[in-house]
C-alpha atoms as a PDB file:
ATOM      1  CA  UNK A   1      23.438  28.016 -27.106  1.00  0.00           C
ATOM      2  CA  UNK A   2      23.497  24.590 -29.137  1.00  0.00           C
ATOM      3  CA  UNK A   3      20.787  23.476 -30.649  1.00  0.00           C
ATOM      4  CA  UNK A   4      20.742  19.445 -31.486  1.00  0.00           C
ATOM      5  CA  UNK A   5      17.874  19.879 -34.337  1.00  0.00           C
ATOM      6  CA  UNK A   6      18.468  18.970 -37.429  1.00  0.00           C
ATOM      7  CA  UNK A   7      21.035  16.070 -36.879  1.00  0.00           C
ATOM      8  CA  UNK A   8      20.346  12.459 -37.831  1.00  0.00           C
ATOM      9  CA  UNK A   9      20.268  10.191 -34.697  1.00  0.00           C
ATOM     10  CA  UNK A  10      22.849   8.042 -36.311  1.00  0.00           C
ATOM     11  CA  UNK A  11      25.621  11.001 -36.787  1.00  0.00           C
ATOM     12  CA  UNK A  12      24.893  11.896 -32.511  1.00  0.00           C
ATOM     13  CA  UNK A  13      25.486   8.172 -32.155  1.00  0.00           C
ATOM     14  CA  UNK A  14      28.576   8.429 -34.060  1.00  0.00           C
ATOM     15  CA  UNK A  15      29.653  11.645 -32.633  1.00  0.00           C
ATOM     16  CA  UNK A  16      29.065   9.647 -29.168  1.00  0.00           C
ATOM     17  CA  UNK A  17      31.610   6.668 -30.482  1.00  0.00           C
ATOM     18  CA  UNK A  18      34.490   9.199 -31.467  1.00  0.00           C
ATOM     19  CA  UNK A  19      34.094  11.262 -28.342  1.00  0.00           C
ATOM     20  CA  UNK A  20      34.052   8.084 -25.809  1.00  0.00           C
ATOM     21  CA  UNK A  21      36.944   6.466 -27.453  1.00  0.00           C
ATOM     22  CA  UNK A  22      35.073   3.935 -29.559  1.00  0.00           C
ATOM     23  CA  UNK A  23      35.617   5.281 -33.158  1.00  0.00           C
ATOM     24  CA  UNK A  24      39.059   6.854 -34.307  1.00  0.00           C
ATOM     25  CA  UNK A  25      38.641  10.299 -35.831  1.00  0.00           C
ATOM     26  CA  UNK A  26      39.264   8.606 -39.550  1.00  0.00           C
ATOM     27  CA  UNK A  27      36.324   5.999 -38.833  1.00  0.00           C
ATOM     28  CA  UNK A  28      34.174   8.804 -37.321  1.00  0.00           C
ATOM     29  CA  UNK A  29      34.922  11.127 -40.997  1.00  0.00           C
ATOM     30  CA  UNK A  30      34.064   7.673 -42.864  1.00  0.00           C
ATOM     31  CA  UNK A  31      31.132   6.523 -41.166  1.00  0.00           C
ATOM     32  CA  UNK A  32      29.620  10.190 -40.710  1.00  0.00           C
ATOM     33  CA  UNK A  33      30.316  10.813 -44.775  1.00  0.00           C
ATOM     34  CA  UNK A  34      27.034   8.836 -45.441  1.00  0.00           C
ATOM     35  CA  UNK A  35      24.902  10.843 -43.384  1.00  0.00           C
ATOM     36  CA  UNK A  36      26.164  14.480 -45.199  1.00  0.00           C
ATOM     37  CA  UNK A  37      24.127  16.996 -46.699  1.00  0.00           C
ATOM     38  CA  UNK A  38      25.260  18.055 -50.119  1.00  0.00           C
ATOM     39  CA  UNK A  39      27.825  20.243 -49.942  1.00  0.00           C
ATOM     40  CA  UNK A  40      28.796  19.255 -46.183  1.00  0.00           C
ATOM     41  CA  UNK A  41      32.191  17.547 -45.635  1.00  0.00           C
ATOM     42  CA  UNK A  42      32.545  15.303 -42.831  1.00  0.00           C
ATOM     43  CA  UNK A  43      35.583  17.318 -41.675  1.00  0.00           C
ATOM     44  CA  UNK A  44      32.561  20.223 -41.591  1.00  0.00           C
ATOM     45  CA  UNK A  45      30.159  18.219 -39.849  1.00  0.00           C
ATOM     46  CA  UNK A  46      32.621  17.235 -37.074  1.00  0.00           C
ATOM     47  CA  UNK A  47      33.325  20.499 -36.342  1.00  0.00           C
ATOM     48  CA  UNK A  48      29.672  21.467 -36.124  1.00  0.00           C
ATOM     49  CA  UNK A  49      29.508  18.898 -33.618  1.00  0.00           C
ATOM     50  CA  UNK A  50      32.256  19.962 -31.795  1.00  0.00           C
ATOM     51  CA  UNK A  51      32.066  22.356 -28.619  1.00  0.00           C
ATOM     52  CA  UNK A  52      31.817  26.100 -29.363  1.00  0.00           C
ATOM     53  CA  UNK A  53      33.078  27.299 -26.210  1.00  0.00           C
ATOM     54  CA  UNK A  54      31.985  31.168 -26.616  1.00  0.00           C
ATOM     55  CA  UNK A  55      28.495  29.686 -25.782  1.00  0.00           C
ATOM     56  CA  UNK A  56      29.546  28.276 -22.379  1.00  0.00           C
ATOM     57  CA  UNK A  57      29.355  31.877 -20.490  1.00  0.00           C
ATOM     58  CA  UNK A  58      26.140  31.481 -18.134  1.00  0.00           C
ATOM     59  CA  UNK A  59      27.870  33.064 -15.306  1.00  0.00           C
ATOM     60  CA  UNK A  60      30.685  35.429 -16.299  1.00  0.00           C
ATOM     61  CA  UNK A  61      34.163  35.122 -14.804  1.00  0.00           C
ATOM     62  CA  UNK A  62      34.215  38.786 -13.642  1.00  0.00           C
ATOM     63  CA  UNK A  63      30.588  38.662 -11.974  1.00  0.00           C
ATOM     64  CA  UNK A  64      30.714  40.370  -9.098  1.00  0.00           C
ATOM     65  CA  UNK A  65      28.930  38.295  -6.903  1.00  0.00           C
ATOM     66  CA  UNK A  66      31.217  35.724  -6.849  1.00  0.00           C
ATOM     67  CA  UNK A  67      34.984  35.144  -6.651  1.00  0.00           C
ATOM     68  CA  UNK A  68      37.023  32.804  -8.822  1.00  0.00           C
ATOM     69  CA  UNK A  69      40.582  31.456  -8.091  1.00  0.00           C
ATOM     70  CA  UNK A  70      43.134  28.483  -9.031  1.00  0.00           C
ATOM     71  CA  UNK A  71      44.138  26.204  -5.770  1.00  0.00           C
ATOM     72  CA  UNK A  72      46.209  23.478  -6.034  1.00  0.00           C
ATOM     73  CA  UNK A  73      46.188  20.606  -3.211  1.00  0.00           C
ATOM     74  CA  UNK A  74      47.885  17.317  -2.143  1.00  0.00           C
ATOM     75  CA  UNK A  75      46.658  14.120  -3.392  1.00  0.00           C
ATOM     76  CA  UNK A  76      49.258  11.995  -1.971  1.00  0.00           C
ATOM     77  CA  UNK A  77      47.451   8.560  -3.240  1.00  0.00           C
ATOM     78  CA  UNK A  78      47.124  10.107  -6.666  1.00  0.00           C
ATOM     79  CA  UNK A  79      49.306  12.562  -8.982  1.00  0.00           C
ATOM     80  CA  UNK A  80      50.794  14.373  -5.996  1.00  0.00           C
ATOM     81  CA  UNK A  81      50.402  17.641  -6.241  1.00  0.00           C
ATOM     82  CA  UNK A  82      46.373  18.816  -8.654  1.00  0.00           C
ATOM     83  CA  UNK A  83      44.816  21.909  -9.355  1.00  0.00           C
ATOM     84  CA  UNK A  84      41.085  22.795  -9.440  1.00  0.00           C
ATOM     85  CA  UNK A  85      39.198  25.785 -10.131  1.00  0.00           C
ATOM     86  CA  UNK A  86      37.266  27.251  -7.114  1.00  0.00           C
ATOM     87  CA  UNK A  87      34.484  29.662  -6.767  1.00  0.00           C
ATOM     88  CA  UNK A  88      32.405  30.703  -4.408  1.00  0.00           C
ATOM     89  CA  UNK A  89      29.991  33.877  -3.326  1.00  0.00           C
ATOM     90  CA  UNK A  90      31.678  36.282  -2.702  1.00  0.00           C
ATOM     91  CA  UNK A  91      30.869  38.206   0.558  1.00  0.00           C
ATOM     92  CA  UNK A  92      29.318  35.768   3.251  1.00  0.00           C
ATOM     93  CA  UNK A  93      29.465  35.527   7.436  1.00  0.00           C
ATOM     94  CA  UNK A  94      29.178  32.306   7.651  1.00  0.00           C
ATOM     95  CA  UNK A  95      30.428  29.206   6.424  1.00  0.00           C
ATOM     96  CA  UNK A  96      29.507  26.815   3.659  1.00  0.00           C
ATOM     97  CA  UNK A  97      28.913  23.604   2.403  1.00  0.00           C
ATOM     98  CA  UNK A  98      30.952  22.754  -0.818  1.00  0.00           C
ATOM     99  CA  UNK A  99      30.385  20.736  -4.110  1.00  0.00           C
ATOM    100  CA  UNK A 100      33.527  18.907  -5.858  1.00  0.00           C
ATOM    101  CA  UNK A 101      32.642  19.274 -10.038  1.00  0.00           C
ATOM    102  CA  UNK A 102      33.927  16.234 -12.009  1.00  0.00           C
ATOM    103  CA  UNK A 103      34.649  17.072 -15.875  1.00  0.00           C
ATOM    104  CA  UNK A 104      33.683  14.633 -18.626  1.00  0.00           C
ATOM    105  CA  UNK A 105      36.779  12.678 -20.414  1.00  0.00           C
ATOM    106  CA  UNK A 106      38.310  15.552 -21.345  1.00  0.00           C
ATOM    107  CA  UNK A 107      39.370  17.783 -18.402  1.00  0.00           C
ATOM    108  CA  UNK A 108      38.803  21.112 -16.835  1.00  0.00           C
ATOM    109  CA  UNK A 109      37.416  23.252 -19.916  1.00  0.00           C
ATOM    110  CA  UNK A 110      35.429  26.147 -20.006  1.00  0.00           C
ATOM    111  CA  UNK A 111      31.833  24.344 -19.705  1.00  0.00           C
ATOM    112  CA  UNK A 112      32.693  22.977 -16.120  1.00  0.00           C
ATOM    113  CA  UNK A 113      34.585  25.925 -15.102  1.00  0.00           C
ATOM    114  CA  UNK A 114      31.021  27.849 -15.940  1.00  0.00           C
ATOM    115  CA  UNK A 115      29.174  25.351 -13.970  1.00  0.00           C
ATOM    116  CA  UNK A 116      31.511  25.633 -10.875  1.00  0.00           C
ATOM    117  CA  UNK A 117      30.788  29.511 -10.806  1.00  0.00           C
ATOM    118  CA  UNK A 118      26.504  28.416 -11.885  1.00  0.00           C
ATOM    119  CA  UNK A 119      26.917  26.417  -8.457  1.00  0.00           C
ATOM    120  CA  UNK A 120      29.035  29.445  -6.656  1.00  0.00           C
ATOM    121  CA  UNK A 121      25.760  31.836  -7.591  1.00  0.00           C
ATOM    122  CA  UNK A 122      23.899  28.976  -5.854  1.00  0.00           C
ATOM    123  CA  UNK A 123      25.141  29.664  -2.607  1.00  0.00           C
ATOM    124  CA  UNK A 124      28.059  26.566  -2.652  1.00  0.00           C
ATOM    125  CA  UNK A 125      31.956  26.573  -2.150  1.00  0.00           C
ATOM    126  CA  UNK A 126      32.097  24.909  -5.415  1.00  0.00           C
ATOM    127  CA  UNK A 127      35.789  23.266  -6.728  1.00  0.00           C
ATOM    128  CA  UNK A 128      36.238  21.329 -10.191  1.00  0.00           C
ATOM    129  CA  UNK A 129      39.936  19.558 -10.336  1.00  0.00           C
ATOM    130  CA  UNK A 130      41.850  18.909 -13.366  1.00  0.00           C
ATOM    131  CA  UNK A 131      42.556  15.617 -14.143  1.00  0.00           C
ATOM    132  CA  UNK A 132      45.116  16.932 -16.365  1.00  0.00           C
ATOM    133  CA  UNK A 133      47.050  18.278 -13.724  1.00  0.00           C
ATOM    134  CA  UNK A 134      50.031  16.223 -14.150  1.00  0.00           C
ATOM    135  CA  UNK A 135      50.364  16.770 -18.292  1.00  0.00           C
ATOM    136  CA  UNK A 136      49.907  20.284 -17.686  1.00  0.00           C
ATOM    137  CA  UNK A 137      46.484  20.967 -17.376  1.00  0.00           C
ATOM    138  CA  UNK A 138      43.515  21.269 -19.577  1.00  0.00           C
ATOM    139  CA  UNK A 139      45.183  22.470 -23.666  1.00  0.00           C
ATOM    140  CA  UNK A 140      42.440  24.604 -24.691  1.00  0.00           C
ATOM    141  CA  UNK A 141      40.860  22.364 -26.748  1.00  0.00           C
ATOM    142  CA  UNK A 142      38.581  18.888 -26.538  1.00  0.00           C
ATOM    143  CA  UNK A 143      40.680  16.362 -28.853  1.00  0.00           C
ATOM    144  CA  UNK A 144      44.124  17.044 -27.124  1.00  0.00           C
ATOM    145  CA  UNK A 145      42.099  16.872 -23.864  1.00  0.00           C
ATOM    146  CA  UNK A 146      40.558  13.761 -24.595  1.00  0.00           C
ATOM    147  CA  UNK A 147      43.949  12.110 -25.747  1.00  0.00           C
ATOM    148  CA  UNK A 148      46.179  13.155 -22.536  1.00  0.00           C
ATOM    149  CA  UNK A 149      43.076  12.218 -20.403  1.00  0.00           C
ATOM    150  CA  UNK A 150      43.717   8.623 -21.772  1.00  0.00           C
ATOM    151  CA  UNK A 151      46.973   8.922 -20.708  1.00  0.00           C
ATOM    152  CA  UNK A 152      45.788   9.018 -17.200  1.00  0.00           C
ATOM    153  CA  UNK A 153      45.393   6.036 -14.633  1.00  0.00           C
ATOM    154  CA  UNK A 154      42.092   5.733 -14.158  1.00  0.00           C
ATOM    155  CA  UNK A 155      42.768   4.280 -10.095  1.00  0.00           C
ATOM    156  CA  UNK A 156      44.818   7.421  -9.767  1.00  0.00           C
ATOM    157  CA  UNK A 157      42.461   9.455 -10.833  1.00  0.00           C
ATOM    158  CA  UNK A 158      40.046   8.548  -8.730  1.00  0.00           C
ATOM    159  CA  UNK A 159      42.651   8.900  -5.819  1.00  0.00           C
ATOM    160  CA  UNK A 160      42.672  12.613  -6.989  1.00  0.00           C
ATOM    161  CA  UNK A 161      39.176  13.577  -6.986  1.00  0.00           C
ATOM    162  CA  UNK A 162      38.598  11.751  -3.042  1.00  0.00           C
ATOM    163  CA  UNK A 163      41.409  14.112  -1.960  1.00  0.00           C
ATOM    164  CA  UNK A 164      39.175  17.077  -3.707  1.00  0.00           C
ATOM    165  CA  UNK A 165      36.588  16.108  -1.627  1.00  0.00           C
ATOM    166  CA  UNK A 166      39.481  16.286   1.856  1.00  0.00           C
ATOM    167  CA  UNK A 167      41.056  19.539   0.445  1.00  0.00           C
ATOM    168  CA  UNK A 168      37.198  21.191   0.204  1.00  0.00           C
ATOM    169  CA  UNK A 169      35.769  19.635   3.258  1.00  0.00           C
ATOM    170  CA  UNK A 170      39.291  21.459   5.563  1.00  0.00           C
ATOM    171  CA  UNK A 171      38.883  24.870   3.482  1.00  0.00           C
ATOM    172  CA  UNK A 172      38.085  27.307   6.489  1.00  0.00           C
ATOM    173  CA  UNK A 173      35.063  28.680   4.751  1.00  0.00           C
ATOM    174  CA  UNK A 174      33.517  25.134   4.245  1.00  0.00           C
ATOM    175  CA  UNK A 175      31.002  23.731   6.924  1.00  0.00           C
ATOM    176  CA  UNK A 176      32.509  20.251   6.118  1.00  0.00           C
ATOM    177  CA  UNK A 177      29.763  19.016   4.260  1.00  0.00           C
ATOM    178  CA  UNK A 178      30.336  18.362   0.810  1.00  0.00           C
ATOM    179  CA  UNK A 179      29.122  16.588  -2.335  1.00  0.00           C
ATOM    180  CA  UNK A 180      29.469  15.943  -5.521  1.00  0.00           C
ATOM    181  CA  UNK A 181      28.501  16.009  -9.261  1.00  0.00           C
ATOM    182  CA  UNK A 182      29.875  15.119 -12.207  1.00  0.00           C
ATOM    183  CA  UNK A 183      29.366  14.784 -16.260  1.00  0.00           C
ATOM    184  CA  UNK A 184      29.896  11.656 -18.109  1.00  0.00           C
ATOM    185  CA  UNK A 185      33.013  10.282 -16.974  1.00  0.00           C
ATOM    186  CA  UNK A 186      32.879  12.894 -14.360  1.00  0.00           C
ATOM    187  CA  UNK A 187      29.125  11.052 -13.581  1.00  0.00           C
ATOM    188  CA  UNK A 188      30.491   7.864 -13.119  1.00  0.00           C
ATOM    189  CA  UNK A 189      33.364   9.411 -10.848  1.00  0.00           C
ATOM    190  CA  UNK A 190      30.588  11.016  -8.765  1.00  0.00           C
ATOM    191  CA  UNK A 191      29.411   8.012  -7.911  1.00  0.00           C
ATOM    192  CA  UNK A 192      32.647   6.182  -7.330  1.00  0.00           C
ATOM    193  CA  UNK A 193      33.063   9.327  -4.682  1.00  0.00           C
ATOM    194  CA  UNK A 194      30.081   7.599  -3.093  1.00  0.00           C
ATOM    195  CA  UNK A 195      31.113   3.868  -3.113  1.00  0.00           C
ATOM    196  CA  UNK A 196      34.837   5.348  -1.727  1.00  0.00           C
ATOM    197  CA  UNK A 197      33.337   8.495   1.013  1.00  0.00           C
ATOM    198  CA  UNK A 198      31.051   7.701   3.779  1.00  0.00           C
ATOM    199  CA  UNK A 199      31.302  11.086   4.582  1.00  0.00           C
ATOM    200  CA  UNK A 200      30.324  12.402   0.874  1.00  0.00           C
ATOM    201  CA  UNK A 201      27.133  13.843   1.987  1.00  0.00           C
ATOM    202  CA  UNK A 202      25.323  14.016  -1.768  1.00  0.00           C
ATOM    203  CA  UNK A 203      25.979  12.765  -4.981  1.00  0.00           C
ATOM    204  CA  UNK A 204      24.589  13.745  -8.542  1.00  0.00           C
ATOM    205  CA  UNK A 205      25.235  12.052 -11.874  1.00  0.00           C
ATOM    206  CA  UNK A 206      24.707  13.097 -15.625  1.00  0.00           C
ATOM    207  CA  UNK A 207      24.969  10.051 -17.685  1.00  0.00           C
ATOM    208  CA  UNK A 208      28.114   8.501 -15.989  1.00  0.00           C
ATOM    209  CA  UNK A 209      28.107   4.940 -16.114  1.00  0.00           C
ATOM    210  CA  UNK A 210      27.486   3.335 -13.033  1.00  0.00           C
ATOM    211  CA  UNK A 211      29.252   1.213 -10.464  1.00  0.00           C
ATOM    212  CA  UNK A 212      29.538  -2.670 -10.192  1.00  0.00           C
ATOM    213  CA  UNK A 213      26.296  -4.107  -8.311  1.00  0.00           C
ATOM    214  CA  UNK A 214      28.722  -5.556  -5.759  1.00  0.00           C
ATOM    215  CA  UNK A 215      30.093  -1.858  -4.772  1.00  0.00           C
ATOM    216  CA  UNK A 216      26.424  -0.456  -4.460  1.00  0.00           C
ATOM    217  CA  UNK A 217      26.548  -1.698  -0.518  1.00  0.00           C
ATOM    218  CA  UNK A 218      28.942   0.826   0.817  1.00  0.00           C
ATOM    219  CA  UNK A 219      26.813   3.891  -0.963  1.00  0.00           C
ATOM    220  CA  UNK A 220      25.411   6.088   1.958  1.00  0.00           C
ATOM    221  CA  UNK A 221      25.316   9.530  -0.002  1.00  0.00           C
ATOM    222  CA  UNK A 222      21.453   9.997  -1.141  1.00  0.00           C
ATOM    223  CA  UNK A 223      21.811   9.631  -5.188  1.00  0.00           C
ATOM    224  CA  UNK A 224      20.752  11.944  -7.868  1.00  0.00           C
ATOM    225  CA  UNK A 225      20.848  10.429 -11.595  1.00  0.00           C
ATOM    226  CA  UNK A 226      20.110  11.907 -14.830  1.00  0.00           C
ATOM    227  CA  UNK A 227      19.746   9.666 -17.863  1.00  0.00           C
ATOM    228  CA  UNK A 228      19.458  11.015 -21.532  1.00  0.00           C
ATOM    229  CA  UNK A 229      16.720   8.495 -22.760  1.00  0.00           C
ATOM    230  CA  UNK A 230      18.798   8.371 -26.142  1.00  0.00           C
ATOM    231  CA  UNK A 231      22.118   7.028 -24.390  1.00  0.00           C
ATOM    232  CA  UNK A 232      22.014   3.437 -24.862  1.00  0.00           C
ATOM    233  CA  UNK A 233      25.375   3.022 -24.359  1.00  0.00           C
ATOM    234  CA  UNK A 234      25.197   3.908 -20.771  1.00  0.00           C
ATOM    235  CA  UNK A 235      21.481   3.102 -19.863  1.00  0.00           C
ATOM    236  CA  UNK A 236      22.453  -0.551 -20.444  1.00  0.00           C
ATOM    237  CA  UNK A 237      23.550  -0.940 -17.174  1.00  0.00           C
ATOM    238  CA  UNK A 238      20.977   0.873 -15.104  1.00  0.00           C
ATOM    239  CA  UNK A 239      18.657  -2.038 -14.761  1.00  0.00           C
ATOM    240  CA  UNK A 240      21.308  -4.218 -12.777  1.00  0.00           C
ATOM    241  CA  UNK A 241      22.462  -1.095 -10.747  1.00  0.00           C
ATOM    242  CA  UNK A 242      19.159   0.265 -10.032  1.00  0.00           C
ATOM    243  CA  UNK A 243      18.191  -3.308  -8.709  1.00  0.00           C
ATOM    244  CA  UNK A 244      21.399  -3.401  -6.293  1.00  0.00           C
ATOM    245  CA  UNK A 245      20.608   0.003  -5.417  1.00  0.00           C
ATOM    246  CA  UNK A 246      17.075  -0.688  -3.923  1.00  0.00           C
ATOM    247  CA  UNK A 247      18.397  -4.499  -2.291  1.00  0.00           C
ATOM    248  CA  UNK A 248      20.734  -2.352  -0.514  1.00  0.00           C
ATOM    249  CA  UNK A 249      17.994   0.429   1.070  1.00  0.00           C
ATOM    250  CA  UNK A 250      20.525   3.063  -1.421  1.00  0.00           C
ATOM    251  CA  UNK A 251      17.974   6.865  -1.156  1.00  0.00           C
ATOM    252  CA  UNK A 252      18.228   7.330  -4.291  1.00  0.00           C
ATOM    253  CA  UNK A 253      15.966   9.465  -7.418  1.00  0.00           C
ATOM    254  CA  UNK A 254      16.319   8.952 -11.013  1.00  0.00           C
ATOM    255  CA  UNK A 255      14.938  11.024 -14.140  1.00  0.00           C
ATOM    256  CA  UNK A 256      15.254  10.034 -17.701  1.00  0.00           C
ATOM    257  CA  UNK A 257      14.563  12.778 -19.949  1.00  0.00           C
ATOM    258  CA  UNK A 258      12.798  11.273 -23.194  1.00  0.00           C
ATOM    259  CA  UNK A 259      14.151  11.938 -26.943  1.00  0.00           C
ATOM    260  CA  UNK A 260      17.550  13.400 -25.067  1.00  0.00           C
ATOM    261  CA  UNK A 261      21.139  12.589 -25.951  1.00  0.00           C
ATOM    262  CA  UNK A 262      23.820  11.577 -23.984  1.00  0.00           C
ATOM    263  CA  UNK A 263      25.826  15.364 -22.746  1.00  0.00           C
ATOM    264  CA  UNK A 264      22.432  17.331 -23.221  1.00  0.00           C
ATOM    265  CA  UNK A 265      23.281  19.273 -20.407  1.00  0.00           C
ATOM    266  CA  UNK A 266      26.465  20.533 -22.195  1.00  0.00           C
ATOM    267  CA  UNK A 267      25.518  23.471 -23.648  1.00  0.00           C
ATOM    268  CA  UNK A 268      28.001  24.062 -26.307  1.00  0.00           C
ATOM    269  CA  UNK A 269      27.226  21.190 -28.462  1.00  0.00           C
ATOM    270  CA  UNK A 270      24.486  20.143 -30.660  1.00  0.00           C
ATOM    271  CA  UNK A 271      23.379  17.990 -28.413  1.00  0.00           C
ATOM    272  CA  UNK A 272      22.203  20.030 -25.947  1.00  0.00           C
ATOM    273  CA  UNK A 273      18.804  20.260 -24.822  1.00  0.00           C
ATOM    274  CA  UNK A 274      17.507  23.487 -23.395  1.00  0.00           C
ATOM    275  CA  UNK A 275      14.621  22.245 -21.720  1.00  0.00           C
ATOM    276  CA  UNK A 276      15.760  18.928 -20.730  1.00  0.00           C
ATOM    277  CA  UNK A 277      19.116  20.747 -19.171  1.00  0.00           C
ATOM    278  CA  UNK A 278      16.772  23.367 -17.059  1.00  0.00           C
ATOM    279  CA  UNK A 279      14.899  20.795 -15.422  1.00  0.00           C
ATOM    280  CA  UNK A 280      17.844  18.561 -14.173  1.00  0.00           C
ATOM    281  CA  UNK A 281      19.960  22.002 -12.990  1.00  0.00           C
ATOM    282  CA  UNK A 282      17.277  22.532 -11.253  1.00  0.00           C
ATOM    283  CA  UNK A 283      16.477  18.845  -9.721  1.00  0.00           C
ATOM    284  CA  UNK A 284      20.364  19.398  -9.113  1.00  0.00           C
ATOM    285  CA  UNK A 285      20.538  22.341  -6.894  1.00  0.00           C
ATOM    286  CA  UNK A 286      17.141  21.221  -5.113  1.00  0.00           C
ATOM    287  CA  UNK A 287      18.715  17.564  -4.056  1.00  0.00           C
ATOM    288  CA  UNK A 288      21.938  19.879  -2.626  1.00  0.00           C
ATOM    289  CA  UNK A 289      19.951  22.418  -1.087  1.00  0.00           C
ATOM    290  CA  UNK A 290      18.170  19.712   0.558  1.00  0.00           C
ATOM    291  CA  UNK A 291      20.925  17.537   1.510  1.00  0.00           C
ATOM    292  CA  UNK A 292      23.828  19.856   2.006  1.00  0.00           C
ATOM    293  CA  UNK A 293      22.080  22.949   3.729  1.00  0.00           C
ATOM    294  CA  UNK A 294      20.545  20.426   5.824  1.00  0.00           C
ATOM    295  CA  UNK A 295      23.314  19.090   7.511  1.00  0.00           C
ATOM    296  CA  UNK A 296      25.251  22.445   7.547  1.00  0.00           C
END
């Protein structure tokens, strides 16, 4: 797994610009050319940065315990016609709640699909759409990702992942309850499943940015919110939502894990943090087991 010692601050905070849209690639190489260790290009360095998807293999695709498949479904307020990846245990009697997995910016790669079949060994119906549906799905790699992603509607998106949370709550092996989490974009999604679902029964959040104070009032899924304590980009709004969150009686935990980076639970990148990633998996599956399993 990644490792983020041994970076400066500054290049993460750079690394955070290019990879939210901020900095082109040519003003990340310029910027990040300053910070190089002799020897190092910046070409090299944003490569290091880059995801190394070999480590994302937790759970392996052919584990027994667990089945894997493709679905598509009908999002008739959004693209149409989407396809997620679904996994689940894979010999049960009875039925189950489910978990809807929202990618970062980038759609459906190899990290989320691992963390779909992390939550399948969990005991969930777990199912992670591709935003990229409609451009042909996820390319196999983060930049082209990133760019068709932008390419997207961002209303229609949303439109896609609320019928996620339909197709998973009518599969016959799903109790009806289901929740959701989500990673960076996929955070902030998450949450906008809770502004949009009174029926969304959880909700967890890694670093997604968070929903106008106005919105907060029609949240009735109890919250679960991780913060990097590094992310300044997206902690600047907490104050202002956390205060509209407690006007409005929202159940709701947050943890902030100190001298963390924004996407530390992404464990193919240097910014990963081991311990920091352990801890809010396991917050995670303890606020579903609580909230799900209880109304199952």
């Amino acid at each position: 797994m990644a490792d983020n010692a041994g970076y400066d601050r500054r290049v993460l905070e750079l690394f955070d610009g290019y990879v939210h849209g901020k900095l082109t690639r040519r003003q990340f190489l310029d910027r990040a050319a300053g910070f190089t260790a002799t020897g190092v290009t910046a070409t090299a360095l944003l490569a290091s940065l880059s995801p190394d998807y070999a480590l994302a293999v937790q759970v392996d695709p052919e584990d027994a315990s667990i089945s894997t498949s493709y679905k598509k479904y009908a999002s008739p307020k959004g693209a149409g016609v989407m396809q997620g990846y679904n996994a689940r245990p894979a010999i049960v009697d009875h039925k189950l709640p489910g978990i809807v997995v929202i990618h970062e910016n980038r759609g459906l790669n190899p990290y989320i699909e691992d963390v779909t079949r992390r939550l399948a060994v969990a005991g969930f119906i777990a199912f992670a759409p591709d935003a990229l549906t409609p451009l042909g799905g996820y390319p196999g790699n983060d930049d082209e990702g990133r760019a068709m992603q932008q390419k997207r509607d961002r209303g229609e998106m949303v439109e896609d992942f609320v019928a996620a949370v339909g197709f998973l709550r009518s599969h016959p092996d799903c109790t009806g309850t289901v929740g959701s989490v989500g990673f960076c974009f996929g955070g902030n999604l998450s949450l906008q499943l809770a502004v949009r679902l009174p029926e969304l029964a959880a909700a967890v959040a890694f670093y997604g940015s968070h929903p106008a104070a106005e919105d907060v009032a029609k949240i009735g899924a109890p919250l679960m919110l991780h913060h990097a304590g590094l992310d300044e980009r997206v902690n600047a709004s907490w104050p202002a939502f956390e205060a509209a969150l407690k006007d409005n009686g929202v159940d709701y935990i947050n943890y902030v894990y100190a001298d963390v980076n924004h996407g530390f639970h992404n464990d193919t990148t240097p910014r990963f943090d081991a311990d920091a990633a352990e801890l809010a998996w396991q917050r995670t599956i303890e606020h579903f087991s609580r909230h799900l399993l209880a109304e199952a």
